[in-house]
Protein backbone atom coordinates (compact mmCIF):
# COMPACT_ATOMS: atom_id res chain seq x y z
CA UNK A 1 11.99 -21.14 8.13
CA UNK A 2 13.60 -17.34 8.83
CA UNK A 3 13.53 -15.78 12.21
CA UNK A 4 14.70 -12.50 12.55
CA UNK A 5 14.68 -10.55 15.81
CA UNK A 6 15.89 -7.19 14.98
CA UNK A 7 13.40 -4.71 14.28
CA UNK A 8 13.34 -2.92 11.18
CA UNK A 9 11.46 0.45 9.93
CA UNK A 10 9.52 1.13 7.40
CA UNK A 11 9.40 4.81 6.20
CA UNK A 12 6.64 7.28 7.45
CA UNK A 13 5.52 8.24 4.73
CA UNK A 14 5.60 5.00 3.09
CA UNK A 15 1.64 4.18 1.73
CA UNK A 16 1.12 0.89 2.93
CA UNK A 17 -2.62 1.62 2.88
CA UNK A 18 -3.34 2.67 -0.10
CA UNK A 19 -1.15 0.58 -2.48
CA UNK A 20 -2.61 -2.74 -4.01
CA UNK A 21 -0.62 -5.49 -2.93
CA UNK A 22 -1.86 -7.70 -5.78
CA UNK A 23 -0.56 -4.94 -8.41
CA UNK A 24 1.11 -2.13 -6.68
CA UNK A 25 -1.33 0.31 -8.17
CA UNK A 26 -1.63 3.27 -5.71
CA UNK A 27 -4.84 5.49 -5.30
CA UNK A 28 -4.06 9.25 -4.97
CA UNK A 29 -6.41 9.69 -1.82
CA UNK A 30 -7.75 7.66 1.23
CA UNK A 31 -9.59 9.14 3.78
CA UNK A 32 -8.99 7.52 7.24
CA UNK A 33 -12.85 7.21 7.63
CA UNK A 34 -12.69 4.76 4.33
CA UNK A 35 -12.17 1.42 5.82
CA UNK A 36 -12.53 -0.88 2.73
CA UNK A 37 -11.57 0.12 -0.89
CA UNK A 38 -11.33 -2.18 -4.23
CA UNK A 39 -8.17 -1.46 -6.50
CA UNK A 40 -9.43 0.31 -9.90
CA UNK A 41 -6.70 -1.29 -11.78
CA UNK A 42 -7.26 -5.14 -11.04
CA UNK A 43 -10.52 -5.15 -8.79
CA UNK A 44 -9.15 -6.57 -5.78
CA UNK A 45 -11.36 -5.95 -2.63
CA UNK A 46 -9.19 -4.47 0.76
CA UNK A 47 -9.73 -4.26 3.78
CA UNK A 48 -7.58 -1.26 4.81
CA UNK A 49 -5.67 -2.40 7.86
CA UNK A 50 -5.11 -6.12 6.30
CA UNK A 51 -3.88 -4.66 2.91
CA UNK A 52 -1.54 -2.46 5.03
CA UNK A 53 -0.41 -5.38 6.64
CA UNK A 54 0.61 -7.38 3.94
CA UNK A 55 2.68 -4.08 2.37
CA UNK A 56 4.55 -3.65 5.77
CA UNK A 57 5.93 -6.92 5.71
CA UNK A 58 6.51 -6.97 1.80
CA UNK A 59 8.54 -3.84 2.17
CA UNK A 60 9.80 -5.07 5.72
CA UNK A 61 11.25 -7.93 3.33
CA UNK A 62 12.67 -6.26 0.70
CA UNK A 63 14.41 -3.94 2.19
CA UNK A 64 15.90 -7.21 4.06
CA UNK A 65 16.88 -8.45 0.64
CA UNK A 66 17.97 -5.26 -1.03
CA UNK A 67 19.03 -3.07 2.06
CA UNK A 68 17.08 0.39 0.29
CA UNK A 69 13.97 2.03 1.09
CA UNK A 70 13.28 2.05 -2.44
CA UNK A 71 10.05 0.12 -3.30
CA UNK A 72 9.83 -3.03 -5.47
CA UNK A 73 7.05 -0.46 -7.88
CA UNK A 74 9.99 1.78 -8.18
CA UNK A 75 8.76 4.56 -6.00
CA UNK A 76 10.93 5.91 -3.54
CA UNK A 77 9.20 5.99 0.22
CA UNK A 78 10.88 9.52 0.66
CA UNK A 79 8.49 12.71 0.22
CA UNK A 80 8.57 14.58 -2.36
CA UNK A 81 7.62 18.21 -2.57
CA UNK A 82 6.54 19.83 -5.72
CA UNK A 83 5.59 16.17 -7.73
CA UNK A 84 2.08 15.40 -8.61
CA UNK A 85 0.93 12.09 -8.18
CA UNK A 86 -0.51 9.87 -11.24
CA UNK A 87 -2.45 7.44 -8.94
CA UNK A 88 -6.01 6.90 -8.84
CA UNK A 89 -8.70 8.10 -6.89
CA UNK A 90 -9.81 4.65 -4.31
CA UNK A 91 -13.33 3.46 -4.87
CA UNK A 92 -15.24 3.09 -1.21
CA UNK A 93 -16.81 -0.06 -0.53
CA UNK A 94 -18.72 -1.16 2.48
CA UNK A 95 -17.53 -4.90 3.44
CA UNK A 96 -20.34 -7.32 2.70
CA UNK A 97 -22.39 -5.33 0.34
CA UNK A 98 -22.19 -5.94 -3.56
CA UNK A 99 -20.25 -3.72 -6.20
CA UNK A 100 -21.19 -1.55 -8.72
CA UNK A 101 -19.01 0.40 -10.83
């Protein structure tokens, strides 16, 4: 078992809520009124603040293990100005009520 009690940040910019943590697809927009979303690359249902979660302390750990704020996808946490994104547009979905895409 690993206890750490240091405390460690995470980037602010870093888009914990809106990157799959089953594949690391990332949707290009997420309203903060869109509280549940399902990944359009493998399907997986989120709940926003739980898949957030589960990024924090996958990046918390790698940058542990690697000591860089560069992201095991490859994408680099910093912002940068002047890039388009090539992410995906996030598909609402109201918790408890069936899909249809």
């Amino acid at each position: 078992m690993f206890y750490w009690t240091g405390a460690l940040e995470i980037g602010r910019f870093f888009p914990s809520s809106k990157t799959c943590h089953v594949c690391l697809n990332q949707v290009g927009s997420l309203p903060l009124d869109v509280r549940s979303w399902t990944c359009s690359s493998c399907g997986t249902k989120h709940d926003r603040d739980v898949n957030a979660a589960i990024n924090i302390r996958d990046e918390g750990l790698r940058v542990l293990a690697l000591g860089t704020s560069a992201t095991a996808n490859g994408r680099d946490v910093s912002p940068r100005v002047g890039r388009k994104s090539s992410v995906s547009k996030a598909v609402p979905v109201e918790i408890g009520s069936p899909i249809h895409l």
